[in-house]
N, C-alpha and C. Protein backbone atom coordinates (compact mmCIF):
# COMPACT_ATOMS: atom_id res chain seq x y z
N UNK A 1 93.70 12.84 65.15
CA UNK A 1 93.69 14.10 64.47
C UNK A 1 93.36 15.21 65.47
N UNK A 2 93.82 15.91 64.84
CA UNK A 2 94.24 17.49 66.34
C UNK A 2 92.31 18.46 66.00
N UNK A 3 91.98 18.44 67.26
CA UNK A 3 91.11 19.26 66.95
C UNK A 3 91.44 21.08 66.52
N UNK A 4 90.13 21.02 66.66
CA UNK A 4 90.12 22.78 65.51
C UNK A 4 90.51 23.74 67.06
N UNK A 5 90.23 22.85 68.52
CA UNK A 5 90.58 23.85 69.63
C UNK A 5 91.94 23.57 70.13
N UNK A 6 92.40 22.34 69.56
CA UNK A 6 93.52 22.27 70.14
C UNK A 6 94.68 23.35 69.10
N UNK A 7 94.30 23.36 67.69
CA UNK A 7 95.25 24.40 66.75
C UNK A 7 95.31 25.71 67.74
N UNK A 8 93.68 26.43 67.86
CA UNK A 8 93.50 27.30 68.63
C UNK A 8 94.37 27.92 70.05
N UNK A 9 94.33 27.06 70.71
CA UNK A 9 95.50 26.76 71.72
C UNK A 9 96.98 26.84 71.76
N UNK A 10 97.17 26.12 70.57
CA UNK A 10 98.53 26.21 70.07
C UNK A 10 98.91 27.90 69.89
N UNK A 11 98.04 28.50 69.05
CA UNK A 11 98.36 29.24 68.23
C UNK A 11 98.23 30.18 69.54
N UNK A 12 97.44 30.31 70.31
CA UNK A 12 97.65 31.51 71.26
C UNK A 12 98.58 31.66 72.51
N UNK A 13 98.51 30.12 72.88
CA UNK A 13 100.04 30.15 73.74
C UNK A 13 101.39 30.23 72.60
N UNK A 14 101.85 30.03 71.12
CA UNK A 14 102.68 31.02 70.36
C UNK A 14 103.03 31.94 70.62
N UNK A 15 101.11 33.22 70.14
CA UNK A 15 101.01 34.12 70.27
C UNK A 15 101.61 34.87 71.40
N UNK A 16 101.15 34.08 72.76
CA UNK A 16 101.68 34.99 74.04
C UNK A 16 103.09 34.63 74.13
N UNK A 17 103.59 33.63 73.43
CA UNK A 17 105.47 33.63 73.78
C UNK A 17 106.17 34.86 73.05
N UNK A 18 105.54 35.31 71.60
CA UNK A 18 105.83 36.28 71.16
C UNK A 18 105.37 37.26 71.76
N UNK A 19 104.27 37.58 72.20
CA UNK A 19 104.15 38.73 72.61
C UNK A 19 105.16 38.95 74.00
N UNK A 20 105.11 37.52 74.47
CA UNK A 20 106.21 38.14 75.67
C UNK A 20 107.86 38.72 75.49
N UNK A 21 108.15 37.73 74.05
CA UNK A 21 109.72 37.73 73.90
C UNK A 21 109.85 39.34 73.01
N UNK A 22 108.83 40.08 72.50
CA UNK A 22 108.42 41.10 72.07
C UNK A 22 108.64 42.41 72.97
N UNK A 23 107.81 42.21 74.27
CA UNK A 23 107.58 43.40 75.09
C UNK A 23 108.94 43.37 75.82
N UNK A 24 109.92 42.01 75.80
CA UNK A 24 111.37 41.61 76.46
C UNK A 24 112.39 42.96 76.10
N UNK A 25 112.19 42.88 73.95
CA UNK A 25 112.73 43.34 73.84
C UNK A 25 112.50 44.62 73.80
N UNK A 26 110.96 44.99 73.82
CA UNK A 26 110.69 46.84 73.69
C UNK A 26 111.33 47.33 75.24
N UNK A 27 110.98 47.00 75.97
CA UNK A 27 111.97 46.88 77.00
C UNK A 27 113.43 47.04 77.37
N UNK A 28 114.65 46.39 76.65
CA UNK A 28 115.73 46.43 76.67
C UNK A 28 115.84 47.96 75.75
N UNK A 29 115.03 47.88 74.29
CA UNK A 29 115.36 49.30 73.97
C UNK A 29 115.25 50.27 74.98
N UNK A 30 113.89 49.87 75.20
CA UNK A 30 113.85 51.69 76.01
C UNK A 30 114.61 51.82 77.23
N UNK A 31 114.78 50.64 77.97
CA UNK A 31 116.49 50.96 78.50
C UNK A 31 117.45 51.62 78.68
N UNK A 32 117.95 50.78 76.99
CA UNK A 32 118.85 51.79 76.24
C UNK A 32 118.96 53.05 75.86
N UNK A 33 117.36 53.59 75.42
CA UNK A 33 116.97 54.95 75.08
C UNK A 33 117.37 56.17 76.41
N UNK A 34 116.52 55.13 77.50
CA UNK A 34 116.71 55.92 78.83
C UNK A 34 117.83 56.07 79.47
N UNK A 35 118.93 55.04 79.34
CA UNK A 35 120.65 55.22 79.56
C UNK A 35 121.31 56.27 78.19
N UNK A 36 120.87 56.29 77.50
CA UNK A 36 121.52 57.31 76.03
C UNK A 36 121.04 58.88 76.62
N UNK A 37 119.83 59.11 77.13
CA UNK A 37 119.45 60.06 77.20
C UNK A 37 119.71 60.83 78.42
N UNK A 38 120.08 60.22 79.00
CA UNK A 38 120.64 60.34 80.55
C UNK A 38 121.93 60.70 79.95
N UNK A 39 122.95 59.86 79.75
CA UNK A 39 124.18 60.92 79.14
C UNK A 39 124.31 61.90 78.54
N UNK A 40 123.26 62.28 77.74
CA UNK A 40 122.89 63.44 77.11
C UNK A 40 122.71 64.44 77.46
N UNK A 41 121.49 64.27 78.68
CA UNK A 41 121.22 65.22 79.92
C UNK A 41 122.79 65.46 80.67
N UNK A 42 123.44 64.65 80.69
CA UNK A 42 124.63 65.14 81.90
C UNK A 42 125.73 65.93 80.80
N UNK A 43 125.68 65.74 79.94
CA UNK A 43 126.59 66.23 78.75
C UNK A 43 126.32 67.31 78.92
N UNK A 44 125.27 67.32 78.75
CA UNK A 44 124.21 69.50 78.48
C UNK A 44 124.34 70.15 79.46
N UNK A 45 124.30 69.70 80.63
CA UNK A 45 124.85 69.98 81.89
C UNK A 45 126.18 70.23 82.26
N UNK A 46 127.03 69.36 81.87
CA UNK A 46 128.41 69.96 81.85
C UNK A 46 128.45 71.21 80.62
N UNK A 47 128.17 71.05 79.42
CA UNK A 47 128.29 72.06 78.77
C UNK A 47 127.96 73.04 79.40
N UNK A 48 126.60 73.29 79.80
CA UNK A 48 126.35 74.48 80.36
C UNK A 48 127.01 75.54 81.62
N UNK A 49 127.66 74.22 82.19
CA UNK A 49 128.47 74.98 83.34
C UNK A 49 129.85 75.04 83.06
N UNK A 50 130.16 74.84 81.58
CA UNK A 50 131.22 75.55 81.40
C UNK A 50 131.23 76.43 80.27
N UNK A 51 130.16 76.40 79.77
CA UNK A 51 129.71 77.97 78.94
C UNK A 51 129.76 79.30 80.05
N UNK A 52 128.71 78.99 81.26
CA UNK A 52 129.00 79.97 81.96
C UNK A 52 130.31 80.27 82.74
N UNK A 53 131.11 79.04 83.05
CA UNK A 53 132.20 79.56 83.00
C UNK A 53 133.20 80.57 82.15
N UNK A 54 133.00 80.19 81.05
CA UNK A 54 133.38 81.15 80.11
C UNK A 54 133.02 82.70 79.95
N UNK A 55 131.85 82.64 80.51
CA UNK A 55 130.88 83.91 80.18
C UNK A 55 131.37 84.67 81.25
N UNK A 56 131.91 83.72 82.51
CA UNK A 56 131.66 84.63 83.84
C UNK A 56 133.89 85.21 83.31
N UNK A 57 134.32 83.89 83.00
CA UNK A 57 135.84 84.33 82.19
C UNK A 57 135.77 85.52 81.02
N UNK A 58 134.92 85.57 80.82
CA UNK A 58 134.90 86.77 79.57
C UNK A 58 134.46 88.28 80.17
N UNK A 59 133.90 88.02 81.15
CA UNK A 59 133.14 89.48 82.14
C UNK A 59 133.97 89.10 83.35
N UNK A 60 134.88 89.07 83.30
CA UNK A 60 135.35 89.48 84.81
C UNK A 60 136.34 90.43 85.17
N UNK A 61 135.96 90.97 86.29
CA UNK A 61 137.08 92.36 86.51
C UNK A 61 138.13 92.19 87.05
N UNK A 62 138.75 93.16 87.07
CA UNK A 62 140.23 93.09 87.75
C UNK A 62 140.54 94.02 88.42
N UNK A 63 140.62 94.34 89.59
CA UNK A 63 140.72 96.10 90.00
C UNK A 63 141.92 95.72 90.74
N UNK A 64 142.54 96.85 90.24
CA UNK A 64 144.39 96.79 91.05
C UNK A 64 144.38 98.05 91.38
N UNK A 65 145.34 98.45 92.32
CA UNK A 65 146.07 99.62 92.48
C UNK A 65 147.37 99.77 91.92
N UNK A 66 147.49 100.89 91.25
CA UNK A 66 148.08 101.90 90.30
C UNK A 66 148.49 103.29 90.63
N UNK A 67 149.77 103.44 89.75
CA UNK A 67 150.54 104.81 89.82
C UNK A 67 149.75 105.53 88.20
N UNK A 68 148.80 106.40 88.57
CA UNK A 68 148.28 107.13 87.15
C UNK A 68 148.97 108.28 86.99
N UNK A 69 149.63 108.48 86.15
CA UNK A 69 150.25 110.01 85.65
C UNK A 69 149.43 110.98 85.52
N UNK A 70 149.66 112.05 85.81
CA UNK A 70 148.37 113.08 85.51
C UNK A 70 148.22 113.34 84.04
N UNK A 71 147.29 113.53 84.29
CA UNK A 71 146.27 113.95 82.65
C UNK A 71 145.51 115.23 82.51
N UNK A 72 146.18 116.37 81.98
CA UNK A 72 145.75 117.71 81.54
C UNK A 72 144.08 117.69 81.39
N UNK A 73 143.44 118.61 82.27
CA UNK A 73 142.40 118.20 81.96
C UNK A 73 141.38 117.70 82.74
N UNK A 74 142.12 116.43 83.53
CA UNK A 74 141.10 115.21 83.50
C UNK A 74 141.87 114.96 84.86
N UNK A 75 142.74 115.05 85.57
CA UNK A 75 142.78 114.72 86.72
C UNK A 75 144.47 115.05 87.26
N UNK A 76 144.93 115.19 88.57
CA UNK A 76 146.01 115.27 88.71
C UNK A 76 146.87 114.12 88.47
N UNK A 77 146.67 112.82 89.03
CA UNK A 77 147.71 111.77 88.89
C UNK A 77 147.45 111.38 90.16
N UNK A 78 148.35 110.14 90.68
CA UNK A 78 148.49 109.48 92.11
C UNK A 78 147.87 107.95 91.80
N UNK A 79 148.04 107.94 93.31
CA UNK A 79 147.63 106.51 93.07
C UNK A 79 146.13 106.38 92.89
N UNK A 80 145.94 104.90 92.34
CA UNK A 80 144.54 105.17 91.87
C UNK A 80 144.05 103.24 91.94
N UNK A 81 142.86 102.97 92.32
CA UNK A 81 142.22 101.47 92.09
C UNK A 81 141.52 102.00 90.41
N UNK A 82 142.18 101.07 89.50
CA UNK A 82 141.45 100.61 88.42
C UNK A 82 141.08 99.17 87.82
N UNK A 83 140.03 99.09 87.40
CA UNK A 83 139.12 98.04 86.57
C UNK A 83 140.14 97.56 85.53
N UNK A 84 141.31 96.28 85.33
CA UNK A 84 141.67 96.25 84.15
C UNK A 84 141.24 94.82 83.47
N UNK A 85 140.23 94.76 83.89
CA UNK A 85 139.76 93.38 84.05
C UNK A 85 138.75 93.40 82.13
N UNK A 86 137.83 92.81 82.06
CA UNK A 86 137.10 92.42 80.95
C UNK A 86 135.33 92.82 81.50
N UNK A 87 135.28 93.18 82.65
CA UNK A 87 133.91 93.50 83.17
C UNK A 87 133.98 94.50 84.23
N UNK A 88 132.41 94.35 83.80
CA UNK A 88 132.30 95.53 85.48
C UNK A 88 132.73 95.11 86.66
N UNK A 89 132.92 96.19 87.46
CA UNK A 89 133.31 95.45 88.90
C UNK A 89 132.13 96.56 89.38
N UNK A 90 131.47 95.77 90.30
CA UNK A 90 130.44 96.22 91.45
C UNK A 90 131.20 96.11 92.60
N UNK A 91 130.16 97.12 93.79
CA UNK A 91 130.08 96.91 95.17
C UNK A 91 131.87 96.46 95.65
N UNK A 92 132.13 97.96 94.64
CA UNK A 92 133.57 98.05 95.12
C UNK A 92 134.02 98.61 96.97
N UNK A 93 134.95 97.56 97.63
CA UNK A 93 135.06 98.28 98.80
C UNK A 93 136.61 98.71 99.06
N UNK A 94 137.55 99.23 99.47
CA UNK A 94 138.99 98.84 99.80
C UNK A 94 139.37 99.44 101.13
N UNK A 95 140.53 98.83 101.78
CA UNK A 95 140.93 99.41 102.71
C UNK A 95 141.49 101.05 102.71
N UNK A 96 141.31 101.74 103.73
CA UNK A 96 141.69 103.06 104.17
C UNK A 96 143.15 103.31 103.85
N UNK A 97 143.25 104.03 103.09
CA UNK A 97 144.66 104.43 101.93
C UNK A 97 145.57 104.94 103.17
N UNK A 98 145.28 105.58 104.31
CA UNK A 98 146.40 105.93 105.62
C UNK A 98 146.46 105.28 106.33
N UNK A 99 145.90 103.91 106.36
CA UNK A 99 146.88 102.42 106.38
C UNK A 99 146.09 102.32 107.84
N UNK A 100 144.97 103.24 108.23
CA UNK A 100 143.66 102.45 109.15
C UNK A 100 142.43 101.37 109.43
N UNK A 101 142.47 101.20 110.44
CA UNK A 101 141.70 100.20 109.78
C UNK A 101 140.22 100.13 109.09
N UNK A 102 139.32 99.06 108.79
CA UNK A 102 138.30 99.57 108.04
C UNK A 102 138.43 99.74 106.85
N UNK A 103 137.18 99.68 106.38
CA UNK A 103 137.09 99.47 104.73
C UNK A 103 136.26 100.66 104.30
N UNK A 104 136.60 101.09 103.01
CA UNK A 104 135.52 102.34 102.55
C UNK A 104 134.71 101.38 101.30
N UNK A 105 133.57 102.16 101.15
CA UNK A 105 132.86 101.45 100.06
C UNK A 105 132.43 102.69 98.88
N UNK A 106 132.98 102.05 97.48
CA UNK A 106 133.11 103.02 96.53
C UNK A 106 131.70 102.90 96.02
N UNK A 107 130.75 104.16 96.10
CA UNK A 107 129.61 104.38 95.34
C UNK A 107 128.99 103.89 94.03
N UNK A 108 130.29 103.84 93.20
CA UNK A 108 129.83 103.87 92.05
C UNK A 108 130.69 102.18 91.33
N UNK A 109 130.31 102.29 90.33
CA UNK A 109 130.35 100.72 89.29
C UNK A 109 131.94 101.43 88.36
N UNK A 110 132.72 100.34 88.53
CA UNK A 110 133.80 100.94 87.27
C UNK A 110 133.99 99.98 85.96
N UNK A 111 133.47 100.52 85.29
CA UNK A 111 133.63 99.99 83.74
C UNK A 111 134.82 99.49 83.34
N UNK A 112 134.95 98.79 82.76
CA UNK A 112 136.52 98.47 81.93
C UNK A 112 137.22 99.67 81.96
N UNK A 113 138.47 99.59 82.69
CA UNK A 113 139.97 101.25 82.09
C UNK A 113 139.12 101.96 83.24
N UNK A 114 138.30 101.98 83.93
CA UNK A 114 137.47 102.96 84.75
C UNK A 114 138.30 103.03 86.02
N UNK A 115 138.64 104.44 86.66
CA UNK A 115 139.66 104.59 87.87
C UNK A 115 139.10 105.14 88.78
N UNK A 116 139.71 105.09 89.77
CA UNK A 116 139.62 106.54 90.64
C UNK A 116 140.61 106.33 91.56
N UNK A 117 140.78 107.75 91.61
CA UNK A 117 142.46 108.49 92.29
C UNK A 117 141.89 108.45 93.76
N UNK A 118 142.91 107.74 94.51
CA UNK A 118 143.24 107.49 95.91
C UNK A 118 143.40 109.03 96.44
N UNK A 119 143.17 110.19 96.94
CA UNK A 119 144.44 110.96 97.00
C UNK A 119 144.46 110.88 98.31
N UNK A 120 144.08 110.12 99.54
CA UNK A 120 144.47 109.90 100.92
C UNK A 120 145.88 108.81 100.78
N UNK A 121 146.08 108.25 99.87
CA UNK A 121 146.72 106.93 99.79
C UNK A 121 148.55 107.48 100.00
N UNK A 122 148.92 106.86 101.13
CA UNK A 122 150.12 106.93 101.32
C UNK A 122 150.95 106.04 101.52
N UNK A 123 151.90 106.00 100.44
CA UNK A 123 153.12 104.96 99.80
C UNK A 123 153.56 104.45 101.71
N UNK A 124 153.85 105.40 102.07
CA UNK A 124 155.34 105.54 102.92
C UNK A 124 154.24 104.57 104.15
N UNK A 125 152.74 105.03 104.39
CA UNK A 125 152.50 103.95 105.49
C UNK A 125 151.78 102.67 105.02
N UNK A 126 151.84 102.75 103.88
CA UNK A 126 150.96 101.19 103.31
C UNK A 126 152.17 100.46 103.58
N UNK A 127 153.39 100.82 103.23
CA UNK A 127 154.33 99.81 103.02
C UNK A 127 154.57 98.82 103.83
N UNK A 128 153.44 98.79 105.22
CA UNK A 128 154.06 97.94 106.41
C UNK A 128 152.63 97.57 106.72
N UNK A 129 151.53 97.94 105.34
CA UNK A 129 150.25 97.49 105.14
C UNK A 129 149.81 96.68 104.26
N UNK A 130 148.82 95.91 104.31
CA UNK A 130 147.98 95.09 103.12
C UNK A 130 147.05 96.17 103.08
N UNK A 131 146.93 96.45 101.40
CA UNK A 131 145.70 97.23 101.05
C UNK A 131 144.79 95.99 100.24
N UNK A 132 143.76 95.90 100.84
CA UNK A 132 142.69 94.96 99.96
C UNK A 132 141.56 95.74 99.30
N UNK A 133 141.22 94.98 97.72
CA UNK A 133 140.04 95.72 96.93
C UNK A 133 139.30 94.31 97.18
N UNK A 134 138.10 94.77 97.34
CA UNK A 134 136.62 93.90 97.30
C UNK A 134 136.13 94.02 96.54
N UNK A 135 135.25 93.53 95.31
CA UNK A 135 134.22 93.71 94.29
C UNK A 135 134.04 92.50 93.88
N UNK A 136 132.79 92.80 93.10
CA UNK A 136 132.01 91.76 92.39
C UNK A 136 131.41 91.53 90.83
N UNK A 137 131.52 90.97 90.33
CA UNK A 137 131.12 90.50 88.67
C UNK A 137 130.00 91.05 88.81
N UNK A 138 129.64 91.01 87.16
CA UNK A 138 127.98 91.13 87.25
C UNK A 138 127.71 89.59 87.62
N UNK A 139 127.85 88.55 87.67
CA UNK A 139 127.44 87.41 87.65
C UNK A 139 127.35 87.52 89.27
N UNK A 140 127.72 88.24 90.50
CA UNK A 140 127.53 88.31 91.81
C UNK A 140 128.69 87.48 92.09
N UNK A 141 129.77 87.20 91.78
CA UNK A 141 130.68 86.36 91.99
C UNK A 141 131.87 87.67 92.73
N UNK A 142 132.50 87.24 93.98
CA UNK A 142 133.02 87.78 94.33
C UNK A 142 134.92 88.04 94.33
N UNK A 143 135.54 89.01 94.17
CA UNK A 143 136.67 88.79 93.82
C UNK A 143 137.63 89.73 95.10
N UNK A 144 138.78 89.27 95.08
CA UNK A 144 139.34 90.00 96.33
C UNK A 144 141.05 90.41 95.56
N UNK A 145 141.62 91.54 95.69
CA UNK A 145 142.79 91.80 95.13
C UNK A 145 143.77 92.22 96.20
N UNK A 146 144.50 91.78 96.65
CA UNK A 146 145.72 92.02 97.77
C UNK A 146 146.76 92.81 97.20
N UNK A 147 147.35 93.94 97.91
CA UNK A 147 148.70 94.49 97.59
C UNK A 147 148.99 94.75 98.84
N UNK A 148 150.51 94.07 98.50
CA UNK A 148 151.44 94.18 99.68
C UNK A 148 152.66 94.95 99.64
N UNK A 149 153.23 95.75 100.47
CA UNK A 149 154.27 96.35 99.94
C UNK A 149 155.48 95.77 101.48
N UNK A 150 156.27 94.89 101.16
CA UNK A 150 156.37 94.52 102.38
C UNK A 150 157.90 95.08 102.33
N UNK A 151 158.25 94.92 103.67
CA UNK A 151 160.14 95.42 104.28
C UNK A 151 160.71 94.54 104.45
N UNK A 152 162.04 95.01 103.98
CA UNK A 152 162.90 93.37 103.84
C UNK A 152 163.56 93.74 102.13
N UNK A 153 163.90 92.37 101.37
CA UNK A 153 164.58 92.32 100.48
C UNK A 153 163.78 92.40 99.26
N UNK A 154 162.84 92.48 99.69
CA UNK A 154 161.90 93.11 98.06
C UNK A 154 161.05 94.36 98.38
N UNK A 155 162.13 95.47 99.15
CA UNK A 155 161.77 96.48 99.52
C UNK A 155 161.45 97.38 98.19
N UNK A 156 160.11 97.87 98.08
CA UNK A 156 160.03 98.82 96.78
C UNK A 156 159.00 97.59 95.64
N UNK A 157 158.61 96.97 96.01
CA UNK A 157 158.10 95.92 94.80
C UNK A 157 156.46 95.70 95.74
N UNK A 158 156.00 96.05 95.11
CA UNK A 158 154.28 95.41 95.28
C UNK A 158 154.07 93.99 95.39
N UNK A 159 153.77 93.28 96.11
CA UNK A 159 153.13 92.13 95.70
C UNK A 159 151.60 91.84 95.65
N UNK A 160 150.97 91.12 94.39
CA UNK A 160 149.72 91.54 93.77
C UNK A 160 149.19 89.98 94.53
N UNK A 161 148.33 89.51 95.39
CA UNK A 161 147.38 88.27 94.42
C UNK A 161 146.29 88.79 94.74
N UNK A 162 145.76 87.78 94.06
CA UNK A 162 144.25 87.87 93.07
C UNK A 162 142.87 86.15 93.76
N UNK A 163 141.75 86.93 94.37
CA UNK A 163 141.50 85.52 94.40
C UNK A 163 139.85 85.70 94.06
């Protein structure tokens, strides 16, 4: 007949198989918890960097050069760098409109539709020039706008890119 220490015995080496096959499995959960949550984290992370993508797509400028008609009033006309973008453009700079070299830097911030008239800017010597605009998002992101007016068979046609 089994003594009262040998039940004892029994029952606690049991005890510790469960407790081990127990902590096995709290274990494998939290694992799992910690691999679930980790995707989660990288999910939120991609979201987020393409929310601000969006944000920086929703505020961003566009500054081109333009033929503005005059406006009674409000200005003669000519050529002109405007904002047709969705944001401000900052720390506007562009090249020298009489096709020298060097860059000028525009004082001021242009709002969406916001211009200003070139009146040094001459058609006849850019045409064998790149005029470049410099500016920046509010997000500090920088943008560069090329116009080319080149000689040859697309004599008379601007070419625009954008980078």
């Amino acid at each position: 007949m089994p003594s009262m220490s040998d039940a004892a015995s029994c029952i606690q080496a049991l005890a510790s198989v469960c407790l081990v096959i127990l902590t096995g499995l709290t274990l494998r959960v939290l694992r799992q918890y910690t691999t679930l949550t980790n995707t989660i984290a990288d999910t939120g992370i991609k979201q987020a960097k393409i929310a601000a993508e969006q944000v920086e797509n929703s505020r961003m400028p566009f500054v081109v050069l333009i033929a503005k008609p005059a406006e009674i009033n409000r200005h003669g006309g000519g050529w002109a760098i405007e904002n047709q973008g969705s944001g401000p453009a900052l720390n506007i700079r562009h090249s020298d409109p009489r096709g020298n070299e060097g860059m000028f830097q525009t004082l001021r911030t242009f709002a969406v539709g916001d211009f200003q008239i070139l009146n040094n800017y001459d058609v006849d010597v850019m045409r064998n020039h790149e005029f470049v605009i410099e500016y920046e998002s509010i997000s500090g992101i920088r943008y560069t706008t090329r116009v080319d007016w080149p000689d040859g068979p697309a004599w008379g046609h601007m070419l625009i890119s954008y980078q």
